[in-house]
C-alpha atoms as a PDB file:
ATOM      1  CA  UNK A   1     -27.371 -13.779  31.105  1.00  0.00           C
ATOM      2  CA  UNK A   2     -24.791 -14.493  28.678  1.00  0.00           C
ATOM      3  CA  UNK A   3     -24.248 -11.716  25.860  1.00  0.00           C
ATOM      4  CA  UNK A   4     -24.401 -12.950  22.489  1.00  0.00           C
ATOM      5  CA  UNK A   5     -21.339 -11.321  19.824  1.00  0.00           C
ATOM      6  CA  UNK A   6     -21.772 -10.722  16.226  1.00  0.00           C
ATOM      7  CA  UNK A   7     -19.621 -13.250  14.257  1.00  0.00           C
ATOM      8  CA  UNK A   8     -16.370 -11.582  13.341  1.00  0.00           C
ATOM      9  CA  UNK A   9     -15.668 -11.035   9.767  1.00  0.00           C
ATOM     10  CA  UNK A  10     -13.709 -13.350   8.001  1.00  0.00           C
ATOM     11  CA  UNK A  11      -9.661 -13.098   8.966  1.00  0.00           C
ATOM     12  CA  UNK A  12      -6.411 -14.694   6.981  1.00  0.00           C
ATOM     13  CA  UNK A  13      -6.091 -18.044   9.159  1.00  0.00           C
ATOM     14  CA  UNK A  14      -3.358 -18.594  10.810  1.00  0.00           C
ATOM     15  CA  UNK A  15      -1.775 -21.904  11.753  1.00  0.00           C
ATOM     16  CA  UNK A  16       1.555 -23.479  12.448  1.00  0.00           C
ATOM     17  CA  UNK A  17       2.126 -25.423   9.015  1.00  0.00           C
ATOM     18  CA  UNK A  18       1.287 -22.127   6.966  1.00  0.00           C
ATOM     19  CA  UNK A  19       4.102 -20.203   9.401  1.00  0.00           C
ATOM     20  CA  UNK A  20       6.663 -22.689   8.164  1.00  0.00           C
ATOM     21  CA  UNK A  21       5.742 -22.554   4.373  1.00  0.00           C
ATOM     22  CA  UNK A  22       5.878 -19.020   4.749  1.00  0.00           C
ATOM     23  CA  UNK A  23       2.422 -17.653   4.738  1.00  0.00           C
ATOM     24  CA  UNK A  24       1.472 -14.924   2.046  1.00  0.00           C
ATOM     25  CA  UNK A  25      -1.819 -12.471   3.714  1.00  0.00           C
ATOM     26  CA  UNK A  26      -2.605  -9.610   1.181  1.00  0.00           C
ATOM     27  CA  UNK A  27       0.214  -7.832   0.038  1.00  0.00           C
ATOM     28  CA  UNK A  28       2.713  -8.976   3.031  1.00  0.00           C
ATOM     29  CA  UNK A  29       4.693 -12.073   4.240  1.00  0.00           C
ATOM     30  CA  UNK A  30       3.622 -12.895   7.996  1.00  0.00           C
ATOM     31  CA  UNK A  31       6.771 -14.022  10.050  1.00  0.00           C
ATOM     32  CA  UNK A  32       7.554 -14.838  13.306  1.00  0.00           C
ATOM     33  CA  UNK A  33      10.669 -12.311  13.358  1.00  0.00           C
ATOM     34  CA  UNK A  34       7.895  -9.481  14.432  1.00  0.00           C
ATOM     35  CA  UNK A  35       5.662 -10.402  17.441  1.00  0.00           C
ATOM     36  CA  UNK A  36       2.258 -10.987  16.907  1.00  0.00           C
ATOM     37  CA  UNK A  37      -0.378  -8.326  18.549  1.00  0.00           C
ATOM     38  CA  UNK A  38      -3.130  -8.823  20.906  1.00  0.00           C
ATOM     39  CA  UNK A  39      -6.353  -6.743  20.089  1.00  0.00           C
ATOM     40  CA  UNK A  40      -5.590  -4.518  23.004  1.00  0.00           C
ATOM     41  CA  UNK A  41      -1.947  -3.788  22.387  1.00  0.00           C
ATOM     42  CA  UNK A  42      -3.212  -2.408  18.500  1.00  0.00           C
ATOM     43  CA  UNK A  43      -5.824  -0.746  20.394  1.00  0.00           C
ATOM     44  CA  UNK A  44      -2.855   1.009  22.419  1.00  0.00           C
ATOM     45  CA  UNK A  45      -1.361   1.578  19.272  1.00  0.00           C
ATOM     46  CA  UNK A  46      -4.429   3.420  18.050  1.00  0.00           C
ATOM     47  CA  UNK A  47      -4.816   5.485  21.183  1.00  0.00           C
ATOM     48  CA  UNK A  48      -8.711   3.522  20.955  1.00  0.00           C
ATOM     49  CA  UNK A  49     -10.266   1.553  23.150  1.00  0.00           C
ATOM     50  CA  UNK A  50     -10.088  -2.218  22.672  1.00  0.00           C
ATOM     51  CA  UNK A  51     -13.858  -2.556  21.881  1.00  0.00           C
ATOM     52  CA  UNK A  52     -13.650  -0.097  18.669  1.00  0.00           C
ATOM     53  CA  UNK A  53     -10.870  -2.515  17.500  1.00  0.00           C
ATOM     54  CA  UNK A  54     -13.462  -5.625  17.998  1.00  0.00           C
ATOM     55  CA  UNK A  55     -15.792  -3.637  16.258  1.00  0.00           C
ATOM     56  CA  UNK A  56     -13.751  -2.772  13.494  1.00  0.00           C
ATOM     57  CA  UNK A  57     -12.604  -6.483  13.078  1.00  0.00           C
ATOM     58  CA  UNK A  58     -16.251  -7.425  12.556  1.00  0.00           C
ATOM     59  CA  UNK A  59     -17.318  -5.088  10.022  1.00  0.00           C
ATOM     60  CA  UNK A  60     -14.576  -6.124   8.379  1.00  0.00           C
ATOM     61  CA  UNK A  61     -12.683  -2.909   7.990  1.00  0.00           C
ATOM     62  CA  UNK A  62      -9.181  -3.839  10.078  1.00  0.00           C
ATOM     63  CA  UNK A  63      -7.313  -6.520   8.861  1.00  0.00           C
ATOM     64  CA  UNK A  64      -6.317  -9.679  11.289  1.00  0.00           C
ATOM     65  CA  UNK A  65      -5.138 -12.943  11.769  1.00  0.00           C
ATOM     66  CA  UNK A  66      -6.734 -15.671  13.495  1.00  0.00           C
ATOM     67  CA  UNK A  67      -4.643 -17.848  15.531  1.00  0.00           C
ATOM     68  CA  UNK A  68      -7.124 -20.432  16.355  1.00  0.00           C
ATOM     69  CA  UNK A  69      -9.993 -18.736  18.292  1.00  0.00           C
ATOM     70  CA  UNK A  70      -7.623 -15.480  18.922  1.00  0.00           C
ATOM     71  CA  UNK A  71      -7.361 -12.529  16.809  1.00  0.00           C
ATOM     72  CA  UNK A  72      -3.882 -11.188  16.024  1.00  0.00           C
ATOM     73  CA  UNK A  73      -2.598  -8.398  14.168  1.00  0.00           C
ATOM     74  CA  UNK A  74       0.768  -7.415  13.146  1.00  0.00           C
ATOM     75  CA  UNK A  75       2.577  -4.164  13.139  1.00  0.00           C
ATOM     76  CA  UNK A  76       2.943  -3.937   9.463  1.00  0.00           C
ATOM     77  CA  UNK A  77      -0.289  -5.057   9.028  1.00  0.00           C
ATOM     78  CA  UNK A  78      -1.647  -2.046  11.279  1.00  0.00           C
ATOM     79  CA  UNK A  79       0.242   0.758   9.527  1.00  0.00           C
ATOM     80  CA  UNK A  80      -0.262  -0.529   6.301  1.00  0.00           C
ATOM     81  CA  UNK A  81      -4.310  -0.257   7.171  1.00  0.00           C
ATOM     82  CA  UNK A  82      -3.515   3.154   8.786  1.00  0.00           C
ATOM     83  CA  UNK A  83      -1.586   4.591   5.755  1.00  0.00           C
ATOM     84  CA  UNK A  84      -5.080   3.436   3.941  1.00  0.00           C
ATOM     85  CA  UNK A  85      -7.007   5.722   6.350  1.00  0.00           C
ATOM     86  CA  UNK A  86      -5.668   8.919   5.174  1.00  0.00           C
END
């Protein structure tokens, strides 16, 4: 039996042409200069399991990037949420 997943919240969407025009997501510039991170490399980051990071993508409470079907973060993007945290 397959298992169903709640629809993730809403992320900035990420494509190709709005890399080149230099793409604007919240309060930061998203370039290619820093790598782009998988869901379980933040969740290394985070010292959490990759599931909690899922989760927190969903109830829309960690902010992301979709690259088409794949969820990406980047490191400012992380500590900026972190800082937020405190």
């Amino acid at each position: 039996m397959r298992r169903m997943h709640a629809p993730l919240a809403p992320c900035a969407q990420l494509t190709l042409d709005a890399l080149d025009a230099g793409l604007s997501v919240g309060d930061g510039e998203i370039s290619l200069a820093d790598p782009l991170l998988r869901p379980e490399e933040v969740a290394r980051l985070l010292s959490v399991k990759p599931s909690w990071v899922y989760e927190k993508v969903r109830a829309g409470e960690l902010p992301c990037l979709h690259v088409g079907r794949h969820l990406r973060f980047t490191r400012a993007m992380v500590e900026r949420w972190l800082a937020g945290q405190r």
